[in-house]
C-alpha atoms as a PDB file:
ATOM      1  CA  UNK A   1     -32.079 -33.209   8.778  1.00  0.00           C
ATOM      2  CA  UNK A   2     -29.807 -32.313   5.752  1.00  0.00           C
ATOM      3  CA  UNK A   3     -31.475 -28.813   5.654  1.00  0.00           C
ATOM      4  CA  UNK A   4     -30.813 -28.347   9.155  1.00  0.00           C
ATOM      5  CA  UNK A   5     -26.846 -28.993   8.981  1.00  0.00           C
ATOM      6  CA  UNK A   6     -26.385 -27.326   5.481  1.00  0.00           C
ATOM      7  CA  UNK A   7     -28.601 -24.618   7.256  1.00  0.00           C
ATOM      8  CA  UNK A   8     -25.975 -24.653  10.147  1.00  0.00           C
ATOM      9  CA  UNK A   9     -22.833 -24.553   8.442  1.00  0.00           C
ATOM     10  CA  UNK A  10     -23.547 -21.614   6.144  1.00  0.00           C
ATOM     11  CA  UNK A  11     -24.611 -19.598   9.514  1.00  0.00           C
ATOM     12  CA  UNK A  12     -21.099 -20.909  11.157  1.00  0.00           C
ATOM     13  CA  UNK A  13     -19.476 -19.677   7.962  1.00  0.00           C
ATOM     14  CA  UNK A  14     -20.778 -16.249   7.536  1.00  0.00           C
ATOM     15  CA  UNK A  15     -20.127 -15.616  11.429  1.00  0.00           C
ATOM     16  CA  UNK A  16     -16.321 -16.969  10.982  1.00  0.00           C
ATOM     17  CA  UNK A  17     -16.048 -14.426   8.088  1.00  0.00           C
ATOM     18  CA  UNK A  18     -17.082 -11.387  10.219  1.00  0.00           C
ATOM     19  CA  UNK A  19     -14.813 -12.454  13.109  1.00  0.00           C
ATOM     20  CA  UNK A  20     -12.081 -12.426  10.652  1.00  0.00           C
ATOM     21  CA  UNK A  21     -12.241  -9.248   9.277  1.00  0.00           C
ATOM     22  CA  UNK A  22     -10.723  -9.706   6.115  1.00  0.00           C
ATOM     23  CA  UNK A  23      -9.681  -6.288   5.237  1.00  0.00           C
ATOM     24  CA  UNK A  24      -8.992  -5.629   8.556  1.00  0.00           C
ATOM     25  CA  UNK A  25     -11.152  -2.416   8.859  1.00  0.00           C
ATOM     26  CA  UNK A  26     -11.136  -2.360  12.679  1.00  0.00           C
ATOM     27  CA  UNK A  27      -7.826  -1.469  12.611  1.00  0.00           C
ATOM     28  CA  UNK A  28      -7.672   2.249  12.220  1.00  0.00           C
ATOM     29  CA  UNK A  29     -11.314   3.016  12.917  1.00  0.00           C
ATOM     30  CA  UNK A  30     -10.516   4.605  16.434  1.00  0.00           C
ATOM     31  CA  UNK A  31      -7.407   6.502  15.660  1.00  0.00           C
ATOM     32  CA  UNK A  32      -9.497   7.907  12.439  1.00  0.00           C
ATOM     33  CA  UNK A  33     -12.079   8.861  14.471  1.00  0.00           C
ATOM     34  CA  UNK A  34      -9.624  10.865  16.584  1.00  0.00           C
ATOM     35  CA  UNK A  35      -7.751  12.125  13.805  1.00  0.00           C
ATOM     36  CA  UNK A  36     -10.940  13.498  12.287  1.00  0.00           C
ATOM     37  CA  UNK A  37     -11.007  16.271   9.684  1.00  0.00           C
ATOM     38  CA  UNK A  38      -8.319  18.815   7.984  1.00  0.00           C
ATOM     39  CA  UNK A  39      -7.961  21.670   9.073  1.00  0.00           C
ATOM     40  CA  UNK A  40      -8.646  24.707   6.399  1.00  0.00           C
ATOM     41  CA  UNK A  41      -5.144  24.969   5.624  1.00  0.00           C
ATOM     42  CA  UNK A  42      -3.634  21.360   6.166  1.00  0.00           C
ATOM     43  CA  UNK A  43      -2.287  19.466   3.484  1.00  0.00           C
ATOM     44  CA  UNK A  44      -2.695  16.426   4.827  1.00  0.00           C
ATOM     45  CA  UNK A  45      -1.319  13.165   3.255  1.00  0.00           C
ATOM     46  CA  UNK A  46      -2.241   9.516   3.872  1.00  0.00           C
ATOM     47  CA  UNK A  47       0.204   6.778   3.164  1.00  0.00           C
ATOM     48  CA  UNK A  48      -1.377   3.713   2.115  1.00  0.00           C
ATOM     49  CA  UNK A  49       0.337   0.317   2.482  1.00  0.00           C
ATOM     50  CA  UNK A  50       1.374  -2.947   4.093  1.00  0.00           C
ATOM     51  CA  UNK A  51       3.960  -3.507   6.366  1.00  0.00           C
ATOM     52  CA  UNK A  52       6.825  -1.573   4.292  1.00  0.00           C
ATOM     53  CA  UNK A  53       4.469   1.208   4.926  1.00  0.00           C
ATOM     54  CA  UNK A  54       3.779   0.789   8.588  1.00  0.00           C
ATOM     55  CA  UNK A  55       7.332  -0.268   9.234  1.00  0.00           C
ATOM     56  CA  UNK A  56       8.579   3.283   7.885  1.00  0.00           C
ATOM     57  CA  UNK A  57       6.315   4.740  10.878  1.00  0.00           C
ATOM     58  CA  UNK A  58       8.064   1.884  13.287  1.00  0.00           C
ATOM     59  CA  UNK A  59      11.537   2.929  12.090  1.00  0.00           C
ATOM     60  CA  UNK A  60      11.721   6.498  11.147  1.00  0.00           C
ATOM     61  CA  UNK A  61       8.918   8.061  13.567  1.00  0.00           C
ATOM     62  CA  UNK A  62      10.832  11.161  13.178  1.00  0.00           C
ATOM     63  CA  UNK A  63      10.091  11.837   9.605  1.00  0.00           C
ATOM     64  CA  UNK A  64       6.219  11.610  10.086  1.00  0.00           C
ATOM     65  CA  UNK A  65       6.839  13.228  13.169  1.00  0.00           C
ATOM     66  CA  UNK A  66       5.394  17.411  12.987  1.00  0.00           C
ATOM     67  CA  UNK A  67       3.995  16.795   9.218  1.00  0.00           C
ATOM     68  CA  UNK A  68       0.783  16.191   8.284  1.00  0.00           C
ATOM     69  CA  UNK A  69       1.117  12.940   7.422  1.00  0.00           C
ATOM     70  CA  UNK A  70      -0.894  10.010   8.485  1.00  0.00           C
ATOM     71  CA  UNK A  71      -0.111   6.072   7.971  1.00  0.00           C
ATOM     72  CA  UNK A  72      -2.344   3.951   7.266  1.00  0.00           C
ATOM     73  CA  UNK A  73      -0.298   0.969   6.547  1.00  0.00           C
ATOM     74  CA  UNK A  74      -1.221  -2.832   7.354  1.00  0.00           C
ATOM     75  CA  UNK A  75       1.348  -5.214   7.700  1.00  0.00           C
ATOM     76  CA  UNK A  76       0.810  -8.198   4.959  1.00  0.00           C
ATOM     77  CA  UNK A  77      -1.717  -6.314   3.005  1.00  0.00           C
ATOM     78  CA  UNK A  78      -2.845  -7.313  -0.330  1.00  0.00           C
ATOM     79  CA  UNK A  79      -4.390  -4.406  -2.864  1.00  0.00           C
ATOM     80  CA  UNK A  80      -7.926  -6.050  -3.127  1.00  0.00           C
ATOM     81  CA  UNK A  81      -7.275  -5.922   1.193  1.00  0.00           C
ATOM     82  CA  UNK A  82      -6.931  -2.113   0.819  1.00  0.00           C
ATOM     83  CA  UNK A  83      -9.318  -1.221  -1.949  1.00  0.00           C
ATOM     84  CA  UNK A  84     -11.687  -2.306   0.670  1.00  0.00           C
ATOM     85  CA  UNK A  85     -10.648  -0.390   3.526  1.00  0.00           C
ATOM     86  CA  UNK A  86      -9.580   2.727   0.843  1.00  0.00           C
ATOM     87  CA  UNK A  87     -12.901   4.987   1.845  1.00  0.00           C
ATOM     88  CA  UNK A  88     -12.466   4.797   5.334  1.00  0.00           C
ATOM     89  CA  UNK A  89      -8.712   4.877   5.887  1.00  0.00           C
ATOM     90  CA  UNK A  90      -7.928   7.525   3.073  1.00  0.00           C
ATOM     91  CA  UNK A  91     -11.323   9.185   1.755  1.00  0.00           C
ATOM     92  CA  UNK A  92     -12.792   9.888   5.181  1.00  0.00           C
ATOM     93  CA  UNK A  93     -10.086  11.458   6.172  1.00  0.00           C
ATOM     94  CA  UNK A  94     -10.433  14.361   3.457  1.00  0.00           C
ATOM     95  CA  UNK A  95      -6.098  14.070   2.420  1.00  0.00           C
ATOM     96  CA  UNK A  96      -5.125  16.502  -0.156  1.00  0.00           C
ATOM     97  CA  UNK A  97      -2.851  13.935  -1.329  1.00  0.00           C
ATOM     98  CA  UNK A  98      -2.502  10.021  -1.220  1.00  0.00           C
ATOM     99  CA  UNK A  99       0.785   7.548  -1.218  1.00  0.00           C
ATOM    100  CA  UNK A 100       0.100   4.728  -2.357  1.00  0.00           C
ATOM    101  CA  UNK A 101       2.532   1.739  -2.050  1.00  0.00           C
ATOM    102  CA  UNK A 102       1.293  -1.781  -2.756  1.00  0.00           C
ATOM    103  CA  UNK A 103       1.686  -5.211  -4.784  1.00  0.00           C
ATOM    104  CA  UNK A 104       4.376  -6.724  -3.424  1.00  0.00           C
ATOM    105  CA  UNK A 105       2.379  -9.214  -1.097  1.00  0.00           C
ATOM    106  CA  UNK A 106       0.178  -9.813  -4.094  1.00  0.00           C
ATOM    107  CA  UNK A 107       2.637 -11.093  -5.671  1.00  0.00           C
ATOM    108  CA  UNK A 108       3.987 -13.089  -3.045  1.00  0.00           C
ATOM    109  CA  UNK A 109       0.417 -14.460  -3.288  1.00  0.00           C
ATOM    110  CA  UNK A 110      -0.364 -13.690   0.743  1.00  0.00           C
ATOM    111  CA  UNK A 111      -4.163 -13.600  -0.416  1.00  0.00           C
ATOM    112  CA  UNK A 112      -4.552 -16.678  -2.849  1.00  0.00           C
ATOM    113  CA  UNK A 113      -2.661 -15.765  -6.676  1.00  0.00           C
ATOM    114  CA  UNK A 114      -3.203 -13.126  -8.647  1.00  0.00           C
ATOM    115  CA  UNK A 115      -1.844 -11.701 -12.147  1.00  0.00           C
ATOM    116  CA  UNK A 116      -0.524  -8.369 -13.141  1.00  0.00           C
ATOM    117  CA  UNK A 117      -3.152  -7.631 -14.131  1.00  0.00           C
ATOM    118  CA  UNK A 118      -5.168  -7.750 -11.167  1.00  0.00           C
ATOM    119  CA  UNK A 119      -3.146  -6.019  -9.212  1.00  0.00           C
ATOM    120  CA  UNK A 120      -2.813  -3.086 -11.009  1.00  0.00           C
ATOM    121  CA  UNK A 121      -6.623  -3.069 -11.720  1.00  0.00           C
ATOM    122  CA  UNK A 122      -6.875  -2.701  -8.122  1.00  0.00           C
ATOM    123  CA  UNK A 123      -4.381  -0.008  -7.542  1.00  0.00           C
ATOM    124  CA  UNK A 124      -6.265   1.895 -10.553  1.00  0.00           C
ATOM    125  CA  UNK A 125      -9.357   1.682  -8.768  1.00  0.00           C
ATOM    126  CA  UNK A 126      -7.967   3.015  -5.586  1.00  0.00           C
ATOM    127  CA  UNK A 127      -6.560   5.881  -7.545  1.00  0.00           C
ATOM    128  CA  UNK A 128     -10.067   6.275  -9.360  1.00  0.00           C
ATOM    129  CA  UNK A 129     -11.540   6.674  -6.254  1.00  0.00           C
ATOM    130  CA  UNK A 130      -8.978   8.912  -4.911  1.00  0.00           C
ATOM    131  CA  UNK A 131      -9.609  11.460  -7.806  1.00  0.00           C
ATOM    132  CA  UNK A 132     -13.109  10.915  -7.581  1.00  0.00           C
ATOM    133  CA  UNK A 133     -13.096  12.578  -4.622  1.00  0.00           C
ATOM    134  CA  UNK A 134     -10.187  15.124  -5.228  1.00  0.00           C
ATOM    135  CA  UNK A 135      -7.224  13.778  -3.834  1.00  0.00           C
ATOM    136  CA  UNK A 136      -3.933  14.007  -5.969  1.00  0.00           C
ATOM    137  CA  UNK A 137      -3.015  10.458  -6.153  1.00  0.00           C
ATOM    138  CA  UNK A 138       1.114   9.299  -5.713  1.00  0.00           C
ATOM    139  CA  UNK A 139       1.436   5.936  -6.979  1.00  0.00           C
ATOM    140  CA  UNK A 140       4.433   4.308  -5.651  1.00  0.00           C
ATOM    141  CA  UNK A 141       6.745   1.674  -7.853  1.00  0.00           C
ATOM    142  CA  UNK A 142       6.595  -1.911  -6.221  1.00  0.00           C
ATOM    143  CA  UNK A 143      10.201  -1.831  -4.368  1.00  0.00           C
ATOM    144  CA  UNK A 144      12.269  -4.560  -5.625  1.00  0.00           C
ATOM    145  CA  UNK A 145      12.078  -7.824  -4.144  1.00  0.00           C
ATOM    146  CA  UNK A 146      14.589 -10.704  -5.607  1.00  0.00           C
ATOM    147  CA  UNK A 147      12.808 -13.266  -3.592  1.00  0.00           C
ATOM    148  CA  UNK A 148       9.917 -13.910  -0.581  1.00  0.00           C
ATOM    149  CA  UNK A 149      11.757 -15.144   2.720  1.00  0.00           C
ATOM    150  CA  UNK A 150       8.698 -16.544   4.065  1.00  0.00           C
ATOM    151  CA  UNK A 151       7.838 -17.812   0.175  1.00  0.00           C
ATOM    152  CA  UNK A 152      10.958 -18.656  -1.270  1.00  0.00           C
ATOM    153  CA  UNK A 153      11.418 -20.117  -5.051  1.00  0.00           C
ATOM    154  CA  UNK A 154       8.179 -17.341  -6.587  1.00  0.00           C
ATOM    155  CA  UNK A 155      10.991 -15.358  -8.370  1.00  0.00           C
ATOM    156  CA  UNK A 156       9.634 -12.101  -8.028  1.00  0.00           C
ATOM    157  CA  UNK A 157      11.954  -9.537  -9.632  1.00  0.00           C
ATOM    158  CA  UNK A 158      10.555  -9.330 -13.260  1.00  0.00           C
ATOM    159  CA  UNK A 159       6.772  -9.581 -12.188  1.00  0.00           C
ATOM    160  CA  UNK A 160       7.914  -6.451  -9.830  1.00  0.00           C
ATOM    161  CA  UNK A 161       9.416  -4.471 -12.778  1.00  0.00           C
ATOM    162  CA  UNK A 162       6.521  -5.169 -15.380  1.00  0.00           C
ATOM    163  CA  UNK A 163       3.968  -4.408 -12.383  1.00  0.00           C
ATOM    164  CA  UNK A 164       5.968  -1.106 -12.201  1.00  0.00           C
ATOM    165  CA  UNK A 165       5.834  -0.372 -15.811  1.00  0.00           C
ATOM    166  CA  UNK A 166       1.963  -0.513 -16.159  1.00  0.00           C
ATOM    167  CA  UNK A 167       1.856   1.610 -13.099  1.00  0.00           C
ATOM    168  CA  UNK A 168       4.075   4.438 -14.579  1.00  0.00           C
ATOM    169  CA  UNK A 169       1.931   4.381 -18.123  1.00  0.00           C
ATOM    170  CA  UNK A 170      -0.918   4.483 -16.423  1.00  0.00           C
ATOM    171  CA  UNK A 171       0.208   7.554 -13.791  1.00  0.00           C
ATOM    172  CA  UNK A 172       1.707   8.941 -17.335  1.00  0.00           C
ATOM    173  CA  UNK A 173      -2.159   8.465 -18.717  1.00  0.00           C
ATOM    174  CA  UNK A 174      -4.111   9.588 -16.157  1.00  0.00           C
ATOM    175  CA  UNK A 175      -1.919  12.835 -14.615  1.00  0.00           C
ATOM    176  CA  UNK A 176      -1.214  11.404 -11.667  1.00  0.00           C
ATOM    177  CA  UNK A 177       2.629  11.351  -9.773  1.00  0.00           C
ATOM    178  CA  UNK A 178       4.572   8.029 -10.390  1.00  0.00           C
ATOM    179  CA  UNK A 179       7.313   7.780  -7.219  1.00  0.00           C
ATOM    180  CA  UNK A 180      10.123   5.632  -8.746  1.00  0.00           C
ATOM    181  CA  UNK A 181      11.945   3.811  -5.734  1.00  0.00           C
ATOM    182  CA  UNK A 182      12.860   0.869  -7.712  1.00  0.00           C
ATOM    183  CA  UNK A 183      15.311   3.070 -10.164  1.00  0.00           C
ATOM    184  CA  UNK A 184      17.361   4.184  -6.430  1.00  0.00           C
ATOM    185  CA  UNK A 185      17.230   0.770  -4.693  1.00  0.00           C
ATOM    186  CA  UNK A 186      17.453  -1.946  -7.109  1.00  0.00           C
ATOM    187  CA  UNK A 187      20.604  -4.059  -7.172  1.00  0.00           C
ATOM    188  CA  UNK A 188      21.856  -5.693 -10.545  1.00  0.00           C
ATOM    189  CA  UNK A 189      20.012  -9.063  -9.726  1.00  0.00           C
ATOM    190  CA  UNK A 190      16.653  -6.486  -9.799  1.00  0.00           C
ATOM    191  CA  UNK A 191      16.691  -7.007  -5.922  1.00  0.00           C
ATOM    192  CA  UNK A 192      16.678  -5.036  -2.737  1.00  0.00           C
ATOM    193  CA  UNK A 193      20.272  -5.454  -1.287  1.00  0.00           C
ATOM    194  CA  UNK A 194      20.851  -5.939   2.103  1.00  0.00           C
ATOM    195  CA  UNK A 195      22.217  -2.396   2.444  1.00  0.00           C
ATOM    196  CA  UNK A 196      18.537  -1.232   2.625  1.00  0.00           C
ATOM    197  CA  UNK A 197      16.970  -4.039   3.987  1.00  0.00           C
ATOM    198  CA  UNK A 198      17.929  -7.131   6.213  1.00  0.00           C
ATOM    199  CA  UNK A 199      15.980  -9.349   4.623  1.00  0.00           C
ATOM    200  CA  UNK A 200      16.075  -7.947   1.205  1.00  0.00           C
ATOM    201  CA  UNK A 201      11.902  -7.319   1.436  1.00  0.00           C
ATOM    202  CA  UNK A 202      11.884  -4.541   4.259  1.00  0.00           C
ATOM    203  CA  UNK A 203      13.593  -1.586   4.264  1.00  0.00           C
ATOM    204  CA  UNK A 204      15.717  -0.534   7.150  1.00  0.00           C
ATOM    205  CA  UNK A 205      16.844   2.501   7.680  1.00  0.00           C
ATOM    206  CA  UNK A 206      19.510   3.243   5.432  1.00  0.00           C
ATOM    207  CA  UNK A 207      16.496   2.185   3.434  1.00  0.00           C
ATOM    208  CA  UNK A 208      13.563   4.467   4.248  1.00  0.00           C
ATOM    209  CA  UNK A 209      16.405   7.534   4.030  1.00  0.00           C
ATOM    210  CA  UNK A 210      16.416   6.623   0.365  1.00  0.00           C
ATOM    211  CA  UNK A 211      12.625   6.890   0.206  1.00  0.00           C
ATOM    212  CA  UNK A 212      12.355   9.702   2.284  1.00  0.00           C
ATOM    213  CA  UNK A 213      13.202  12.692  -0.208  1.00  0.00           C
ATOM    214  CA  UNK A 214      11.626  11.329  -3.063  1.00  0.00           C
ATOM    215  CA  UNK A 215       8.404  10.827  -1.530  1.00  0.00           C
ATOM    216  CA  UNK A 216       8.550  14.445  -0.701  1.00  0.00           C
ATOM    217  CA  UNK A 217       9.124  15.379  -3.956  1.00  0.00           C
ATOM    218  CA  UNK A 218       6.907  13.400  -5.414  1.00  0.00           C
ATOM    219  CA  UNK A 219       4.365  15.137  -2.521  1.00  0.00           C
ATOM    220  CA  UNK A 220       5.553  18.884  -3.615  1.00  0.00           C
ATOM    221  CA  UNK A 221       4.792  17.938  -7.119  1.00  0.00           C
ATOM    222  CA  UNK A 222       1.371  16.404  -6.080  1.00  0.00           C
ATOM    223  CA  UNK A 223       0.714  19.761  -4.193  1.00  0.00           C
ATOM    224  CA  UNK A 224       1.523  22.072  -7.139  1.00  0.00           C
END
């Protein structure tokens, strides 16, 4: 009888994991399936991200608008989240060049805690896999972040700016583009002010139009 309910209860468990879909893979897979592959001549670009990254789509759909550019941004995303879903969303869609933009939820812990350290291993091994398979890699600085609404007290600031700094001497290592936002948005308290974002966590618009022409310089230098 105690086989039988252990028995049970490990099926119930492995079904409630598939249901949930951790990484959330479903959620591109028929709009990359349309999108389907470059063109000769198309320098495509995939943004990868969480909700700062979908949100830019949501609140500047003229900038992606006309450009080869495709989001594939998840709102509340963790890295490990997006190293998972990294082949499909990015790989399989052949990009000449990726954006990545991630850690912040990490450190807000929306997947369970994690160090530094661990999240830049993870963005390391999405860039590995990005050059693996020859696309230029953009890694994005964490954008500042004084504190979590929906996790207040976590003080977030300096883990944001030492994340930042491993990123940039590893980009500095490896060849690969380091896209400083922090440097143009920061406030003195290390912050996001509300001039670029209501809730000092996601940009608004005034925000993204800070973003906007240094990701495409960081893109033009990715392209060279």
């Amino acid at each position: 009888m105690i086989a039988l309910i252990l028995s049970f209860g490990a099926t119930t468990s492995c079904a409630n994991a598939q249901d949930q879909d951790w990484p959330n893979l479903k959620q591109f897979q028929k709009e990359n399936a349309k999108v389907g592959l470059p063109e000769e001549n198309d320098d495509r670009v995939v943004f990868m991200g969480n909700s700062i990254t979908i949100g830019w789509l949501n609140a500047r759909p003229e900038f992606f608008k006309g450009k080869p550019y495709i989001n594939r941004g998840i709102s509340g995303q963790t890295t490990p989240q997006m190293l998972i879903r990294f082949r499909q969303d990015v790989v399989a869609l052949q990009p000449k060049v990726v954006v990545i933009l991630a850690g912040t939820n990490d450190i807000a812990g929306n997947t369970g805690p994690s160090t530094i350290e661990m999240i830049a291993d993870n963005i390391k091994s999405m860039a590995e896999i990005a050059h693996a398979n020859d696309i230029k890699v953009i890694l994005s600085s964490t954008l500042p972040a004084y504190d979590y609404p929906w996790k207040p007290g976590l003080e977030p600031a300096e883990k944001i700016v030492t994340l930042n700094k491993m990123l940039q001497a590893y980009c500095d290592e490896k060849g690969h583009v380091y896209l400083d936002y922090f440097t143009a948005m920061a406030d003195a308290r290390k912050g996001l002010p509300k001039k670029y974002a209501n809730d000092e966590v996601h940009p608004t618009v005034a925000g993204y139009k800070v973003m906007e022409p240094l990701v495409e310089a960081a893109i033009a230098k990715a392209m060279e």
